[in-house]
PDB file of N, CA and C in Angstrom:
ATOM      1  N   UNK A   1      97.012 -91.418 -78.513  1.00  0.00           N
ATOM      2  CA  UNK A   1      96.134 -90.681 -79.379  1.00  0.00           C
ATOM      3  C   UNK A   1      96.503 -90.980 -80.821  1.00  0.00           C
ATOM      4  N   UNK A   2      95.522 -91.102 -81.330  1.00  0.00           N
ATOM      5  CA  UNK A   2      95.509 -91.099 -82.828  1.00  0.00           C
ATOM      6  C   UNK A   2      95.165 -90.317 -83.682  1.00  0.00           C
ATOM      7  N   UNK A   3      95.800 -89.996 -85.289  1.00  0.00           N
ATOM      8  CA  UNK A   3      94.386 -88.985 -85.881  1.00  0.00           C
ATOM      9  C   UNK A   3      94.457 -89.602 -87.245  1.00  0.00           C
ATOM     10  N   UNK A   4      93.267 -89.505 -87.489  1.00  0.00           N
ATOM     11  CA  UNK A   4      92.955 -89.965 -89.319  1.00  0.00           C
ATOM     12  C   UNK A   4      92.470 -88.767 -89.583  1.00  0.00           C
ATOM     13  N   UNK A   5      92.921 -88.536 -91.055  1.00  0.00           N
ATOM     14  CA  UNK A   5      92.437 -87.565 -91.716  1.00  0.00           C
ATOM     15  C   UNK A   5      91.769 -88.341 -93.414  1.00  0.00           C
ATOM     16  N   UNK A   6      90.036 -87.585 -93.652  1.00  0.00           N
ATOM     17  CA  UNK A   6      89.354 -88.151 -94.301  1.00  0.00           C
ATOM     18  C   UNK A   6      89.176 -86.330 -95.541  1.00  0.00           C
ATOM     19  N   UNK A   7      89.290 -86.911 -96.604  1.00  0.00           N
ATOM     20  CA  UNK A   7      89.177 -85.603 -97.312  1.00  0.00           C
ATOM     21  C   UNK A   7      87.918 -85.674 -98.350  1.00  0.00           C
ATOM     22  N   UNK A   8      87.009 -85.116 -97.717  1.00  0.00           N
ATOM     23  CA  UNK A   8      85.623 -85.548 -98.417  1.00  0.00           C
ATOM     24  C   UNK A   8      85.286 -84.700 -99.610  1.00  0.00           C
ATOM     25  N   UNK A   9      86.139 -83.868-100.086  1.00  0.00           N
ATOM     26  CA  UNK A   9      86.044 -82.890-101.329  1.00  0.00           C
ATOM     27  C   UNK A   9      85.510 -81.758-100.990  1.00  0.00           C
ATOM     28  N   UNK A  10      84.315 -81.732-100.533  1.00  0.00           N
ATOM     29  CA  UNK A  10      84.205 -80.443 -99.621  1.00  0.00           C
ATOM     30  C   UNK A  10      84.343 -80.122 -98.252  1.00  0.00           C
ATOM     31  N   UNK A  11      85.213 -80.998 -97.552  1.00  0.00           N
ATOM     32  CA  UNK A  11      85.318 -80.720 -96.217  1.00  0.00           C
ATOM     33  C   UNK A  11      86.498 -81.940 -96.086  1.00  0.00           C
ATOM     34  N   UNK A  12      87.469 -81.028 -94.938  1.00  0.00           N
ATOM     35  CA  UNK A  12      88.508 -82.254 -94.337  1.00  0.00           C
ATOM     36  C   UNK A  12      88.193 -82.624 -92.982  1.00  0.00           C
ATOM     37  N   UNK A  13      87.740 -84.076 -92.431  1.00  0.00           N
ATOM     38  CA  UNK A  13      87.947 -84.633 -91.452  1.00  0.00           C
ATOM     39  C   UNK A  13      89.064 -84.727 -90.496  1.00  0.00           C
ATOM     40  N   UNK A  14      89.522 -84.588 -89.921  1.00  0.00           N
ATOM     41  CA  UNK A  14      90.374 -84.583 -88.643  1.00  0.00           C
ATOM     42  C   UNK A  14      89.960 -85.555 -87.423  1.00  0.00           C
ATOM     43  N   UNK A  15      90.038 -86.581 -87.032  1.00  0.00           N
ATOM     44  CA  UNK A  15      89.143 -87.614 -86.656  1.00  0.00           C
ATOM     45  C   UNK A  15      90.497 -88.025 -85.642  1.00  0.00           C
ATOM     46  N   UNK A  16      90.111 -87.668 -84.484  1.00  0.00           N
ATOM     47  CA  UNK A  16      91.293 -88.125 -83.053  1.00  0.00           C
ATOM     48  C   UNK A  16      89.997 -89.286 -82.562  1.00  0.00           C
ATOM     49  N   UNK A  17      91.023 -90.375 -82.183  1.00  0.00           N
ATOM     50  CA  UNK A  17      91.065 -91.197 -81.210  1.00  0.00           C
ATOM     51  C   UNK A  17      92.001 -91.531 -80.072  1.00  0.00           C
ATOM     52  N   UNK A  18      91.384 -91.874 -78.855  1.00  0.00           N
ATOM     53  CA  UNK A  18      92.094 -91.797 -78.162  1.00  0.00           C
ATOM     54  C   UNK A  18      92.088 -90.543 -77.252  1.00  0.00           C
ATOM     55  N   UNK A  19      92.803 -90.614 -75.490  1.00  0.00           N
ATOM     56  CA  UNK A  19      93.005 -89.848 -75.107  1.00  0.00           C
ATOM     57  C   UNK A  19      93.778 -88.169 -75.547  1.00  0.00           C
ATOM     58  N   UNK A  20      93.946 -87.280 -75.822  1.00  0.00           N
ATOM     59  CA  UNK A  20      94.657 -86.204 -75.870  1.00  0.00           C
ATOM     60  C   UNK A  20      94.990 -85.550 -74.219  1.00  0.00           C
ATOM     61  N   UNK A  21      96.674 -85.522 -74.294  1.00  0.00           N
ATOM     62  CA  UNK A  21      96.939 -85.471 -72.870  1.00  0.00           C
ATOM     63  C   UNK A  21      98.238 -85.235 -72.648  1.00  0.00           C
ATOM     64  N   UNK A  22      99.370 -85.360 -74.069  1.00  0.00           N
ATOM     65  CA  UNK A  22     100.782 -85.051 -73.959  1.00  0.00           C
ATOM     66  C   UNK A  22     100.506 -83.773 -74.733  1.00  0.00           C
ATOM     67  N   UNK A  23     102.409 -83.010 -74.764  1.00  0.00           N
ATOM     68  CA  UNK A  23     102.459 -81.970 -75.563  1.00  0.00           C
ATOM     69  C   UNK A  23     102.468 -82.656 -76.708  1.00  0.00           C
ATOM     70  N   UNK A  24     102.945 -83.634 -76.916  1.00  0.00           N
ATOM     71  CA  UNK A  24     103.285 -84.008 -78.041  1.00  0.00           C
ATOM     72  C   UNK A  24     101.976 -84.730 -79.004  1.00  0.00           C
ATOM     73  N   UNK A  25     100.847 -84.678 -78.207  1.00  0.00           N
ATOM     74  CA  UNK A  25      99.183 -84.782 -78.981  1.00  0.00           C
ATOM     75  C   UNK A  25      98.752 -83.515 -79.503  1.00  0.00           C
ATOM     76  N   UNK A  26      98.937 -82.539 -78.240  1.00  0.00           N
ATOM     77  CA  UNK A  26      98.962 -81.263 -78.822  1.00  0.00           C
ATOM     78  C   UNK A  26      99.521 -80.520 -80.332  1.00  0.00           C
ATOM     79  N   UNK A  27     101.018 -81.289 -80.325  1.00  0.00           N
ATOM     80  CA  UNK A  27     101.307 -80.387 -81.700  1.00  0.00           C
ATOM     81  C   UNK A  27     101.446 -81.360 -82.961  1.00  0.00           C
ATOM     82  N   UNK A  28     100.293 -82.815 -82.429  1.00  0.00           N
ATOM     83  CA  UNK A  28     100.166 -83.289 -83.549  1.00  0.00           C
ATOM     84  C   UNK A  28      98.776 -82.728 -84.171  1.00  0.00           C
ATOM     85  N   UNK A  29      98.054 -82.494 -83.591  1.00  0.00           N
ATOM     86  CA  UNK A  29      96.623 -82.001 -83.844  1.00  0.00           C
ATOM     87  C   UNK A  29      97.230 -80.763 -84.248  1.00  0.00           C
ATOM     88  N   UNK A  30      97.635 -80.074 -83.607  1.00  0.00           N
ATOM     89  CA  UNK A  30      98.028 -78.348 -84.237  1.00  0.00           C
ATOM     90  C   UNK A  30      98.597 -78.097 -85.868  1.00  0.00           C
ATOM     91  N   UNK A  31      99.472 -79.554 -86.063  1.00  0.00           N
ATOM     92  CA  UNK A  31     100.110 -80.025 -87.621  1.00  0.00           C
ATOM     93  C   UNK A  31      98.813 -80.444 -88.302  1.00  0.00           C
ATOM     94  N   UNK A  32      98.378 -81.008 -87.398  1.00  0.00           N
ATOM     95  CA  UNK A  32      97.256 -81.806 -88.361  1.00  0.00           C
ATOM     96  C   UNK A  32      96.006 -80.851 -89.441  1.00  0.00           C
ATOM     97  N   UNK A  33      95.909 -79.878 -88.305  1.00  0.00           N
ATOM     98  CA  UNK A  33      94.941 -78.545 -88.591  1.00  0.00           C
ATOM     99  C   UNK A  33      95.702 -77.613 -89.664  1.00  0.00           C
ATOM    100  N   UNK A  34      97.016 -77.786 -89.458  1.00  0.00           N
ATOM    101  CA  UNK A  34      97.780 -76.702 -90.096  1.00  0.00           C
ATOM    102  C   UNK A  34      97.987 -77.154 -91.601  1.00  0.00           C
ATOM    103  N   UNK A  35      98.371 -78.808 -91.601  1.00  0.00           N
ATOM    104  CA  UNK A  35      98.564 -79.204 -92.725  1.00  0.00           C
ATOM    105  C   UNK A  35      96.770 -79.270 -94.127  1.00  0.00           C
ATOM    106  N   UNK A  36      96.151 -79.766 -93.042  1.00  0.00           N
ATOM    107  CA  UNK A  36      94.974 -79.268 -93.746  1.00  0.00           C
ATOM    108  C   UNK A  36      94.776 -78.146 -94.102  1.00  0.00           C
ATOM    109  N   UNK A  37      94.520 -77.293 -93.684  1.00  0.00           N
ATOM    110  CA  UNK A  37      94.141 -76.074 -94.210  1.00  0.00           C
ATOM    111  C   UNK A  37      95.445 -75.530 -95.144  1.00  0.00           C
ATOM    112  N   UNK A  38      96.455 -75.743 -95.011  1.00  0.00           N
ATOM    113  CA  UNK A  38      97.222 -75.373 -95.967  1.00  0.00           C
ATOM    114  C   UNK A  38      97.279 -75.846 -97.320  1.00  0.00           C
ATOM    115  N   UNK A  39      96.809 -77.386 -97.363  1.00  0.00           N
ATOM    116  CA  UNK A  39      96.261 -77.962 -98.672  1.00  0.00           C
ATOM    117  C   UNK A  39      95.014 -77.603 -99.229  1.00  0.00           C
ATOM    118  N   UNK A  40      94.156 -77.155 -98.471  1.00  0.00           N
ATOM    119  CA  UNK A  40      93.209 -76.789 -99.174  1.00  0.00           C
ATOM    120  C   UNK A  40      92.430 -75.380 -98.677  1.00  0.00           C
ATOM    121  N   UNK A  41      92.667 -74.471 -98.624  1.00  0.00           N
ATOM    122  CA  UNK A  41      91.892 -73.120 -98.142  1.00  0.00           C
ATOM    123  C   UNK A  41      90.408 -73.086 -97.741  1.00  0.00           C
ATOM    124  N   UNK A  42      90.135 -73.743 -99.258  1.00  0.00           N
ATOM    125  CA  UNK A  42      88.360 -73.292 -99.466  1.00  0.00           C
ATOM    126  C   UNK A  42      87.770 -74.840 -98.695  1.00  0.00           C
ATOM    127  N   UNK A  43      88.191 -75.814 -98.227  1.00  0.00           N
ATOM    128  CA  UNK A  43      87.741 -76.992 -97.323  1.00  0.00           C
ATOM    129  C   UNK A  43      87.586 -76.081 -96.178  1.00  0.00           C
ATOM    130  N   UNK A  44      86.467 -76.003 -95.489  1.00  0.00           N
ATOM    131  CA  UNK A  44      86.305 -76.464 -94.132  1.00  0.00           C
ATOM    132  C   UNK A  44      86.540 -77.462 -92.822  1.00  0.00           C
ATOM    133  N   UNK A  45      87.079 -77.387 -91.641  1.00  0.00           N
ATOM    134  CA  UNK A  45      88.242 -78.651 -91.303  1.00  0.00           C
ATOM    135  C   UNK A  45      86.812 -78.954 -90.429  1.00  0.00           C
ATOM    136  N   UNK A  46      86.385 -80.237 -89.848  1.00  0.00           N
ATOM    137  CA  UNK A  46      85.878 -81.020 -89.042  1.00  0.00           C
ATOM    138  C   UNK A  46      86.763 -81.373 -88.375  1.00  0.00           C
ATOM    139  N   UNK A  47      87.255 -81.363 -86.782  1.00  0.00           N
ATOM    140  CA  UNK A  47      88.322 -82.101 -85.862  1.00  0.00           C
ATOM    141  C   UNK A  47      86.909 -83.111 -85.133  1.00  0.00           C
ATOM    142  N   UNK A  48      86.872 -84.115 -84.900  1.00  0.00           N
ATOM    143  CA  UNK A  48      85.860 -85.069 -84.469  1.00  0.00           C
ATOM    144  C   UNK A  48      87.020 -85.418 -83.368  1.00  0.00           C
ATOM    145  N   UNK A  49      86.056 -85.473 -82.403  1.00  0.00           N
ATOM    146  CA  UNK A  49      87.201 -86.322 -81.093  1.00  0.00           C
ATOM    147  C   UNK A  49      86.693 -87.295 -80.736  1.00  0.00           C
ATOM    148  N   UNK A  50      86.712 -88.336 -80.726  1.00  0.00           N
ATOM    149  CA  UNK A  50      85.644 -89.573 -80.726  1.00  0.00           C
ATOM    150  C   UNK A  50      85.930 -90.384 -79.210  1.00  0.00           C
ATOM    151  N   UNK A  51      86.865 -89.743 -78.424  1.00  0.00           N
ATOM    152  CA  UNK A  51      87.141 -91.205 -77.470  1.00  0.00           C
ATOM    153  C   UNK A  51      87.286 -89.708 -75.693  1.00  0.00           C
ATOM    154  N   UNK A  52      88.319 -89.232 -76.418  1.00  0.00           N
ATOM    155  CA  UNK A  52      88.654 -87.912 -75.073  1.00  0.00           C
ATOM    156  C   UNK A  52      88.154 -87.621 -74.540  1.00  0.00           C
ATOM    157  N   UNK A  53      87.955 -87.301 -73.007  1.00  0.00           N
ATOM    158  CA  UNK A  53      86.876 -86.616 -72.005  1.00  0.00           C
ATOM    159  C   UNK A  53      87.626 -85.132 -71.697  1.00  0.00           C
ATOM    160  N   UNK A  54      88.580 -85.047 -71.844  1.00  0.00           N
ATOM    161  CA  UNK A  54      89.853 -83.776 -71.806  1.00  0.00           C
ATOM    162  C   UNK A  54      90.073 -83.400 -72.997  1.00  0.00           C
ATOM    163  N   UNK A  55      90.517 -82.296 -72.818  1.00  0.00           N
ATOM    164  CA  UNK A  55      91.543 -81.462 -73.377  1.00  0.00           C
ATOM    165  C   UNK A  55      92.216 -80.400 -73.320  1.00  0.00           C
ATOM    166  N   UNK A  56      93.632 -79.902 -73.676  1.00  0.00           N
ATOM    167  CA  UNK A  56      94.380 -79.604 -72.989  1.00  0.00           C
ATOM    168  C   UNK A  56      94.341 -77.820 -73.080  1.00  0.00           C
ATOM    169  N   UNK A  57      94.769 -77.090 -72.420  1.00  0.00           N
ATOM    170  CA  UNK A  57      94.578 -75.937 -72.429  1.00  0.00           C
ATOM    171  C   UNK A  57      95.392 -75.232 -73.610  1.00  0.00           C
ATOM    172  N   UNK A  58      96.402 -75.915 -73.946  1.00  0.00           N
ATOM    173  CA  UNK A  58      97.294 -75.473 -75.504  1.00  0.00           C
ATOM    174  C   UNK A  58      96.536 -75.766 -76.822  1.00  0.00           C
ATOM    175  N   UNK A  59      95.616 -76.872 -76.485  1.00  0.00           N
ATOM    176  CA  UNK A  59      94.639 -77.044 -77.044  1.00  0.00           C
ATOM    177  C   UNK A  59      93.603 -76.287 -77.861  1.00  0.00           C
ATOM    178  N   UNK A  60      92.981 -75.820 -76.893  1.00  0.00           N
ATOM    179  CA  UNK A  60      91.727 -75.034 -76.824  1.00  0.00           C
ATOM    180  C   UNK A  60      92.472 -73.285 -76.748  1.00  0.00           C
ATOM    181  N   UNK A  61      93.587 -73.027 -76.792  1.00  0.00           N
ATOM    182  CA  UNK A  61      94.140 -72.199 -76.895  1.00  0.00           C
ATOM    183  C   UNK A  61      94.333 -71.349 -78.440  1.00  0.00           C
ATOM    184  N   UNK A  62      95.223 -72.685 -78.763  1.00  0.00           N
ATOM    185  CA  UNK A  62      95.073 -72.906 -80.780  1.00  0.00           C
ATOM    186  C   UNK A  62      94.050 -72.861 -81.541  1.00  0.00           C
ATOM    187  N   UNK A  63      92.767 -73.297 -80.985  1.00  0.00           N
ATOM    188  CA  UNK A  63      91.648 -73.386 -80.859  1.00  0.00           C
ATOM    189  C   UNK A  63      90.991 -72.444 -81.551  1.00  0.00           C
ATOM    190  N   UNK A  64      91.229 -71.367 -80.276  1.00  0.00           N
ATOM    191  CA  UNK A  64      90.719 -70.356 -80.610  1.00  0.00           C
ATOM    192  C   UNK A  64      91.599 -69.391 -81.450  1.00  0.00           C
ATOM    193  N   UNK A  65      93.167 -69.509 -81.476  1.00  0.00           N
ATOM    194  CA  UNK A  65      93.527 -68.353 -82.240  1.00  0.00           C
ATOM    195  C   UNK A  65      93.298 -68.785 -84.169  1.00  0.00           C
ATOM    196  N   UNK A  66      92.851 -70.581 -84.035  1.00  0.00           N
ATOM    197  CA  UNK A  66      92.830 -70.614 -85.657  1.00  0.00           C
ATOM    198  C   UNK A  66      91.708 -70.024 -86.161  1.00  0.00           C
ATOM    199  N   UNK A  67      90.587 -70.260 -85.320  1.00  0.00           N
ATOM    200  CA  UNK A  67      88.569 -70.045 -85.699  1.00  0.00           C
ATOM    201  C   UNK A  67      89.336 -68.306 -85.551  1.00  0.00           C
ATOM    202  N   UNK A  68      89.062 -67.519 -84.610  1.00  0.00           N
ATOM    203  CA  UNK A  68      89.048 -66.427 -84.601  1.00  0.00           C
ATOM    204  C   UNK A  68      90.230 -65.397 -85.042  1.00  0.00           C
ATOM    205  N   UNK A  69      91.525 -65.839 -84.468  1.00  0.00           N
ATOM    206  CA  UNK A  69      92.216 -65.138 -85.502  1.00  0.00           C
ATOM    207  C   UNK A  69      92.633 -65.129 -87.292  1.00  0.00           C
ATOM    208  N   UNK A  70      92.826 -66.423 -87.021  1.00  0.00           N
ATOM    209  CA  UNK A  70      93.279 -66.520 -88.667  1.00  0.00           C
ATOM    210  C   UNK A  70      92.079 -67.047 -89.328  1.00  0.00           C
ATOM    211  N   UNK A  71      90.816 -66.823 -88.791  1.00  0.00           N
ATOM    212  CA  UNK A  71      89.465 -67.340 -89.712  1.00  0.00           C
ATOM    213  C   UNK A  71      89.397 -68.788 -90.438  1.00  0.00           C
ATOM    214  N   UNK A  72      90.113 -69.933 -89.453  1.00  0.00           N
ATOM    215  CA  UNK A  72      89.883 -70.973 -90.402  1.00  0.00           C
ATOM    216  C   UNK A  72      88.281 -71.089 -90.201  1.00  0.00           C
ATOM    217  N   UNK A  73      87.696 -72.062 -90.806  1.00  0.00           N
ATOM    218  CA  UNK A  73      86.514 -72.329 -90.582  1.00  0.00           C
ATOM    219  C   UNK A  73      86.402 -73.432 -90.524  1.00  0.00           C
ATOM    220  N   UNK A  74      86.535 -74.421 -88.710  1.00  0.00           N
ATOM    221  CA  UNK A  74      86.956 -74.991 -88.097  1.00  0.00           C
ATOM    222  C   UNK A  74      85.317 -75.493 -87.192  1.00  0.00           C
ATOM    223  N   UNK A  75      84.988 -76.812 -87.179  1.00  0.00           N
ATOM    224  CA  UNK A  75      84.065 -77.152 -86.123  1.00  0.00           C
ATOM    225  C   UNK A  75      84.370 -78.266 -85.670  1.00  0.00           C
ATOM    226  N   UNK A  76      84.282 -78.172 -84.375  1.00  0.00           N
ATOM    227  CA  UNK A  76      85.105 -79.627 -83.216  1.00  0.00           C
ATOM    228  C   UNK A  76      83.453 -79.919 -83.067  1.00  0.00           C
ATOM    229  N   UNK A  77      83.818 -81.766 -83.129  1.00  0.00           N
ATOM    230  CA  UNK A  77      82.666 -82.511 -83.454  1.00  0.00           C
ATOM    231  C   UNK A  77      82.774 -83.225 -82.033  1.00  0.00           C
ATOM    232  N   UNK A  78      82.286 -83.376 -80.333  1.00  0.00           N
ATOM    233  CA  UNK A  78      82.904 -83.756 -79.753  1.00  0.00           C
ATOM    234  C   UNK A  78      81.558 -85.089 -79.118  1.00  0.00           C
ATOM    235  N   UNK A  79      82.320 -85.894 -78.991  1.00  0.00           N
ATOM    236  CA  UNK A  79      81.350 -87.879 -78.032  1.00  0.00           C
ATOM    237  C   UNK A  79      81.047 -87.392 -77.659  1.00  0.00           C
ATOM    238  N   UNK A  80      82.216 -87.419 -76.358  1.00  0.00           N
ATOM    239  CA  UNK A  80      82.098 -87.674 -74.992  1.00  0.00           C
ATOM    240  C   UNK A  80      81.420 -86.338 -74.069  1.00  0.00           C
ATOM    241  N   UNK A  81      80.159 -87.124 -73.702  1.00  0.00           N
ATOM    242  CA  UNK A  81      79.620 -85.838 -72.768  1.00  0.00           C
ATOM    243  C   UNK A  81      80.326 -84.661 -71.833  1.00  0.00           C
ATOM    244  N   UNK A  82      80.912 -85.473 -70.936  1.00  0.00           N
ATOM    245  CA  UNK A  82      82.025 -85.131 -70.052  1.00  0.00           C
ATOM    246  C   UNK A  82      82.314 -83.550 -71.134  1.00  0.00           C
ATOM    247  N   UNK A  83      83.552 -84.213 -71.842  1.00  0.00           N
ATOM    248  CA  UNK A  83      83.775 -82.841 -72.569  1.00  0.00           C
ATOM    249  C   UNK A  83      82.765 -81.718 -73.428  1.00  0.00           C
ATOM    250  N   UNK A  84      82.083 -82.723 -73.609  1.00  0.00           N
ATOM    251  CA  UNK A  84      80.790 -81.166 -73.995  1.00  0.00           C
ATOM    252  C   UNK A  84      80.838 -80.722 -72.796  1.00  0.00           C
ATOM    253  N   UNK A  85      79.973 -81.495 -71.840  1.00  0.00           N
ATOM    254  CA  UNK A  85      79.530 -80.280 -70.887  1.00  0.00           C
ATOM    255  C   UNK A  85      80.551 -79.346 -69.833  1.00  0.00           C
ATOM    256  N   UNK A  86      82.075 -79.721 -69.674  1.00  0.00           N
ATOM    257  CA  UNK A  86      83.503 -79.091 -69.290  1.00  0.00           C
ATOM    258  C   UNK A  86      83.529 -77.972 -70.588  1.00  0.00           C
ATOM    259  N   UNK A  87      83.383 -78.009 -71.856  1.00  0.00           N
ATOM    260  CA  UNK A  87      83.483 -76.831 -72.690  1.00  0.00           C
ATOM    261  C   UNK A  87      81.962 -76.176 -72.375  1.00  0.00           C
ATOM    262  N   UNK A  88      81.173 -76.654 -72.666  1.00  0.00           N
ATOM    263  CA  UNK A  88      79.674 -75.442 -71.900  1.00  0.00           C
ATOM    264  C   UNK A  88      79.811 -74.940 -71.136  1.00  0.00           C
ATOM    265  N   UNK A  89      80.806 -75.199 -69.843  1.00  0.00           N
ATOM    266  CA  UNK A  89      80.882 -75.057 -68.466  1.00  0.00           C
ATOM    267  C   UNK A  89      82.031 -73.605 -68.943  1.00  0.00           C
ATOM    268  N   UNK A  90      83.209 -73.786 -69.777  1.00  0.00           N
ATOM    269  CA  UNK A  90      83.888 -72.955 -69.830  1.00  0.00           C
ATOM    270  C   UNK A  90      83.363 -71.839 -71.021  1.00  0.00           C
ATOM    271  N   UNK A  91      82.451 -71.937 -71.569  1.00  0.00           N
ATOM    272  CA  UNK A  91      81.434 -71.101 -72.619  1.00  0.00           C
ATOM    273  C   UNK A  91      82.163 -70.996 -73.595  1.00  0.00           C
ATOM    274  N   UNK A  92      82.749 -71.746 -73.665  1.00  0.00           N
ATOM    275  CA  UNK A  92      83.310 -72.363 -75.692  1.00  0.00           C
ATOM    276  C   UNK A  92      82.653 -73.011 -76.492  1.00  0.00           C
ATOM    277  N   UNK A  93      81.159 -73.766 -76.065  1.00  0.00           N
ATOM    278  CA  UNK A  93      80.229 -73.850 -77.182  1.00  0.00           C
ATOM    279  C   UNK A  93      80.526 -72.959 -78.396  1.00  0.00           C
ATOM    280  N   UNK A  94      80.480 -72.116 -78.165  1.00  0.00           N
ATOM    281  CA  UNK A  94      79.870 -70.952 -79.702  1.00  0.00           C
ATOM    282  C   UNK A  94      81.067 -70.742 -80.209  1.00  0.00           C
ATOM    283  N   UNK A  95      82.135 -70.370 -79.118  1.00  0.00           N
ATOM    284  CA  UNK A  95      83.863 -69.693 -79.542  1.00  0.00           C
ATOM    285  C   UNK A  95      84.375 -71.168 -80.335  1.00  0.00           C
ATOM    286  N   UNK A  96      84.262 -72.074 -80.193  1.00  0.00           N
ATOM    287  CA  UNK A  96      85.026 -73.176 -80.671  1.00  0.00           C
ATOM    288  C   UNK A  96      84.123 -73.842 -81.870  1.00  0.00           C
ATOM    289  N   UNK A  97      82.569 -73.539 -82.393  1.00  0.00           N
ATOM    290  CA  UNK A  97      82.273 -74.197 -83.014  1.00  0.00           C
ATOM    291  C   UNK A  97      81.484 -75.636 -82.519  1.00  0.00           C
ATOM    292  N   UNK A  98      81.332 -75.883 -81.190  1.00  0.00           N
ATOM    293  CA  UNK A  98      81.342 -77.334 -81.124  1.00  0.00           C
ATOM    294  C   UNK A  98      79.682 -77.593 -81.571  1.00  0.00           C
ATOM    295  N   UNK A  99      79.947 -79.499 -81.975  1.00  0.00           N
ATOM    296  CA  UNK A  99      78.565 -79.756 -82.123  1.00  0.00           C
ATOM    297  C   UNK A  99      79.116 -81.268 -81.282  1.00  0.00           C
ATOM    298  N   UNK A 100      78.404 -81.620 -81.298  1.00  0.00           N
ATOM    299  CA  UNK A 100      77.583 -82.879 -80.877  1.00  0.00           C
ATOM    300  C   UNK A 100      78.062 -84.441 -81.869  1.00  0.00           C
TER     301      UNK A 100
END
């Protein structure tokens, strides 16, 4: 797994390639989210997953405590069908933000 991060002035990109599937993808994405938003508050984060059909339950865990507890304002941009329709299936459309 990979991640680029793109900082478009009003919004930060978060852009994974690649499978997500170790812990250790997990708490790079979790840094990745964390370090963004800590540089910039008033950015909105985009996480784009461009390649993954998975993801991991620590994942989608963090997921939800950044959007809903700590109010980032967070939207997962996701390819691969597979994982849209495994998050529709688990009704995290709306809880996670996702688009298309």
């Amino acid at each position: 797994m990979d991640l680029t991060f793109k900082d478009n002035g009003t919004s930060t990109d978060i852009i994974i390639s690649g499978n997500i599937k170790s812990i250790s993808d997990t708490d790079n994405i979790k840094f990745a989210i964390t370090t963004a938003w800590n540089k910039d508050e008033k950015n909105p984060i985009n996480l784009k997953i461009d390649d993954s059909f998975i993801i991991t339950s620590s994942v989608i865990g963090f997921l939800i405590k950044f959007i809903k507890k700590d109010k980032i304002p967070l939207t997962l941009y996701v390819k691969n069908e597979e994982l849209y329709e495994m998050l529709e299936d688990m009704n995290l459309i709306e809880v996670l933000n996702v688009r298309r």
